[in-house]
C-alpha atoms as a PDB file:
ATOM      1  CA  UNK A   1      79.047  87.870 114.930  1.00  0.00           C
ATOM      2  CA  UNK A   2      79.396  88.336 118.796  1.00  0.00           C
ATOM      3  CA  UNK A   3      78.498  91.461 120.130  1.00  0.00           C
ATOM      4  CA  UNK A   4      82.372  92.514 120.867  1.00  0.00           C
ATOM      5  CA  UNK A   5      83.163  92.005 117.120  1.00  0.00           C
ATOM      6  CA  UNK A   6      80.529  94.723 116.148  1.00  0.00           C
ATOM      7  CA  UNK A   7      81.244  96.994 118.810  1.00  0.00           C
ATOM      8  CA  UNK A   8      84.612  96.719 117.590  1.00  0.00           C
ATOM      9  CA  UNK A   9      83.439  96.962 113.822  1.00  0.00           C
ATOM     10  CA  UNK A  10      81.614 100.139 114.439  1.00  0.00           C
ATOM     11  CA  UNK A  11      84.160 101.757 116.113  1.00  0.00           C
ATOM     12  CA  UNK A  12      87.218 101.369 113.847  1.00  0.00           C
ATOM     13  CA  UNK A  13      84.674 102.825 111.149  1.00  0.00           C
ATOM     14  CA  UNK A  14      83.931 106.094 113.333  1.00  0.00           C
ATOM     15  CA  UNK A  15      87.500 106.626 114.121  1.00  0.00           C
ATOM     16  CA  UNK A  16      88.054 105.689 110.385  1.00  0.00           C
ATOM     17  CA  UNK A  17      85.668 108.292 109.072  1.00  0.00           C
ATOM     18  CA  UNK A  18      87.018 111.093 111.582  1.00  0.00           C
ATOM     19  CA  UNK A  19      90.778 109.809 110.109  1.00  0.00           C
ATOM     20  CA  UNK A  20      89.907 110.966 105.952  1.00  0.00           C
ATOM     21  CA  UNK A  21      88.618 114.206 107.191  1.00  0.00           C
ATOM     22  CA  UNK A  22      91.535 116.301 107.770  1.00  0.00           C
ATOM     23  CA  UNK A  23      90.410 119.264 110.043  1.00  0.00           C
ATOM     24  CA  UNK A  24      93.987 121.037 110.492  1.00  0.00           C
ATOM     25  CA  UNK A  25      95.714 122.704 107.608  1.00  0.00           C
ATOM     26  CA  UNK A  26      99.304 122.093 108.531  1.00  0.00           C
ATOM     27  CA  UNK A  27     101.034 119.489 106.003  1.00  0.00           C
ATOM     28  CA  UNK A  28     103.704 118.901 109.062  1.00  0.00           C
ATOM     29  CA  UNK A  29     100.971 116.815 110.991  1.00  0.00           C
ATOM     30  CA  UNK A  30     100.330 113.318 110.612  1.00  0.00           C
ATOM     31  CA  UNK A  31      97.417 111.770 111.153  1.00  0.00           C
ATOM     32  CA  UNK A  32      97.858 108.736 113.180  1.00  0.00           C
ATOM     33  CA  UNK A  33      94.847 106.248 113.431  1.00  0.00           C
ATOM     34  CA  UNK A  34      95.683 103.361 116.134  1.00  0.00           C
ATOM     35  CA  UNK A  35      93.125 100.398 115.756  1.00  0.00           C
ATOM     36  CA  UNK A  36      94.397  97.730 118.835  1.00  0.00           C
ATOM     37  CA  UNK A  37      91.621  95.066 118.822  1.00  0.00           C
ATOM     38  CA  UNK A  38      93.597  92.617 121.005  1.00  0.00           C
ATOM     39  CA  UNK A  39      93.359  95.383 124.071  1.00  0.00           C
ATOM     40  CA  UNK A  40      90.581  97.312 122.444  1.00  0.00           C
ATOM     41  CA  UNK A  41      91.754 100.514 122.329  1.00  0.00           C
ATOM     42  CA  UNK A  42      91.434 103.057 119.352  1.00  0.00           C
ATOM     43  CA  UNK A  43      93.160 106.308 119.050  1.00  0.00           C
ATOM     44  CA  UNK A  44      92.976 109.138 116.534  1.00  0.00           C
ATOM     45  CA  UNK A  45      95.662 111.720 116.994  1.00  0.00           C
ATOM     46  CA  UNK A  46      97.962 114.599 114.815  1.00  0.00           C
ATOM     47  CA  UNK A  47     101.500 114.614 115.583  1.00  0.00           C
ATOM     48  CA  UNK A  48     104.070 116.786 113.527  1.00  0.00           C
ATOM     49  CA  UNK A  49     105.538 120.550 114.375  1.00  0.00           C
ATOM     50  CA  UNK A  50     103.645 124.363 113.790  1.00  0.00           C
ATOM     51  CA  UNK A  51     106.891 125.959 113.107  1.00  0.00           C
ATOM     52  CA  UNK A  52     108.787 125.440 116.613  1.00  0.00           C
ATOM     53  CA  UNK A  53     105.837 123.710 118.676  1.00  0.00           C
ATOM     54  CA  UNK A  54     104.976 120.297 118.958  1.00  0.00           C
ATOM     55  CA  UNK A  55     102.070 119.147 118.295  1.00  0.00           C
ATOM     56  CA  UNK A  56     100.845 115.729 119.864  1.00  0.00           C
ATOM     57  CA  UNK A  57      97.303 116.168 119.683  1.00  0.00           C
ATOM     58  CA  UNK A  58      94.629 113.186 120.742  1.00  0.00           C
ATOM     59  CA  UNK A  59      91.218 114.063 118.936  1.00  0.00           C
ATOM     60  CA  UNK A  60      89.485 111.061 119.634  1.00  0.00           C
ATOM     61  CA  UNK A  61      90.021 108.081 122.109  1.00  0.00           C
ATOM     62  CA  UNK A  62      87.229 105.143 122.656  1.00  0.00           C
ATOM     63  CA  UNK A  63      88.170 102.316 124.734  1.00  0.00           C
ATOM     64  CA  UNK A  64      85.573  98.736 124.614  1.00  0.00           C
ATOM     65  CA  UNK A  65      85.750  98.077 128.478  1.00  0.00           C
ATOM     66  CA  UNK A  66      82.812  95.570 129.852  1.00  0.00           C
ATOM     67  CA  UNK A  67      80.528  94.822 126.935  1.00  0.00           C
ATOM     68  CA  UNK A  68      80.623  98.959 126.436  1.00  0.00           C
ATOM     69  CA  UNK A  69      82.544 101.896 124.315  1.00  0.00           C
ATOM     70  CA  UNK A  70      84.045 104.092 126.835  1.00  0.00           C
ATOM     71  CA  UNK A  71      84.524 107.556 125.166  1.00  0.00           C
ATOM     72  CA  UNK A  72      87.966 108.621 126.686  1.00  0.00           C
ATOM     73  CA  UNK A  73      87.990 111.681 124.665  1.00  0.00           C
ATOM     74  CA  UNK A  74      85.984 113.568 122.432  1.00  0.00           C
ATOM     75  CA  UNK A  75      86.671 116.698 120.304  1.00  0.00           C
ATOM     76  CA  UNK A  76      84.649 115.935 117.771  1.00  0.00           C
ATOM     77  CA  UNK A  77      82.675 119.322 117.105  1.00  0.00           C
ATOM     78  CA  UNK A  78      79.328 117.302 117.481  1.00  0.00           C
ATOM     79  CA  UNK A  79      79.963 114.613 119.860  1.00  0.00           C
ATOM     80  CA  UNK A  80      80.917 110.982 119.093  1.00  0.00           C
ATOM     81  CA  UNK A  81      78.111 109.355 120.703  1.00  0.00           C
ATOM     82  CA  UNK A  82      75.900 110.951 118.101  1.00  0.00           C
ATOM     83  CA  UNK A  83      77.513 108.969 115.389  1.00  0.00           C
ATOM     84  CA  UNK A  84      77.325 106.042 117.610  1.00  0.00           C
ATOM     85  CA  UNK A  85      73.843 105.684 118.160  1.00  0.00           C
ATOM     86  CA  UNK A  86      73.359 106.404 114.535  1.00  0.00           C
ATOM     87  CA  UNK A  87      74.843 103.383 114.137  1.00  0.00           C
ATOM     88  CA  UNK A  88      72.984 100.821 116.170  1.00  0.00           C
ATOM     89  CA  UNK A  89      74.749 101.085 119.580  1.00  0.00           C
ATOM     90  CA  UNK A  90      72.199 101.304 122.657  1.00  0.00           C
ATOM     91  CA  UNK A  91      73.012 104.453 124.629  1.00  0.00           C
ATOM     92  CA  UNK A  92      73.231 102.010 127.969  1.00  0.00           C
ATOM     93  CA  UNK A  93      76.497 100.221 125.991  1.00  0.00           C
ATOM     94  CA  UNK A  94      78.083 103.685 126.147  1.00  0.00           C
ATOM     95  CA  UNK A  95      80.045 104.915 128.970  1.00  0.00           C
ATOM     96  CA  UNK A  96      81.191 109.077 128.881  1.00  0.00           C
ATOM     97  CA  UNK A  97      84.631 108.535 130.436  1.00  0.00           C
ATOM     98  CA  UNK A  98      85.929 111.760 129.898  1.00  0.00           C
ATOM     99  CA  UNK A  99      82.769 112.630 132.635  1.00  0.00           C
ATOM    100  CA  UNK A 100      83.805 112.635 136.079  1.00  0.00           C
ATOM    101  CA  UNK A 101      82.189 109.084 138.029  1.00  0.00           C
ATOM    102  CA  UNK A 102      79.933 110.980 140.281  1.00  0.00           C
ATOM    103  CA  UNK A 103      78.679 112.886 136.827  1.00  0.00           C
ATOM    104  CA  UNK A 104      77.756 110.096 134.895  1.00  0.00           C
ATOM    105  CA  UNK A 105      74.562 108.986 136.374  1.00  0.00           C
ATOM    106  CA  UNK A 106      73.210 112.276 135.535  1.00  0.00           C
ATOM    107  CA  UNK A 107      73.930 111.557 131.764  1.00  0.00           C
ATOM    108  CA  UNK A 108      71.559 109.999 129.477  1.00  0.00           C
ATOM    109  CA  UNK A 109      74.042 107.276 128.726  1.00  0.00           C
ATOM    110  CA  UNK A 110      75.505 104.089 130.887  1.00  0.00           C
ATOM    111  CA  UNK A 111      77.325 105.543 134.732  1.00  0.00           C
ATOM    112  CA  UNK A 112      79.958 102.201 134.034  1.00  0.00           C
END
């Protein structure tokens, strides 16, 4: 298996994992889970109504850009990347892209 196919692999099962867990108690949110291998994107987000507000909420967000996971957005309580290296990715194959460019280097992971 090429090395985009596991990347890929591994991230559909974090997003996956974060997907079961449910960590709002409102039955008018749905959990939507998008898995787009062709452009390699991969989305975990509630949408629904609280009463009279609308929720669109995007928990999680990794993007495979360049041979690397890009995490777009994290508000997972202990960080993504944790569960990433857990799971055999390198921490140079993993970009923080919610971290402003200049930041980066100055992160223990991959600047692009």
């Amino acid at each position: 298996m090429d090395r985009l196919k596991e990347l890929q692999t591994i991230v559909k099962t974090v997003v996956k994992r974060y997907a079961d867990y449910r960590e709002h108690e409102l039955d008018e949110l749905d959990t939507q889970v998008v898995l787009d291998d062709t452009h390699n994107h991969y989305f975990l987000q509630y949408v629904g109504w609280n009463d009279m507000e609308r929720i669109h909420y995007c928990l999680l967000h990794l993007d495979i850009k360049n041979g690397k996971i890009w995490i777009q957005r994290d508000f997972i309580d202990h960080g993504v990347a944790t569960d990433l290296l857990e799971m055999g990715v390198a921490k140079s194959e993993i970009v923080l892209g919610f971290q402003a460019p200049f930041k980066r280097p100055f992160t223990e992971f991959s600047a692009m």
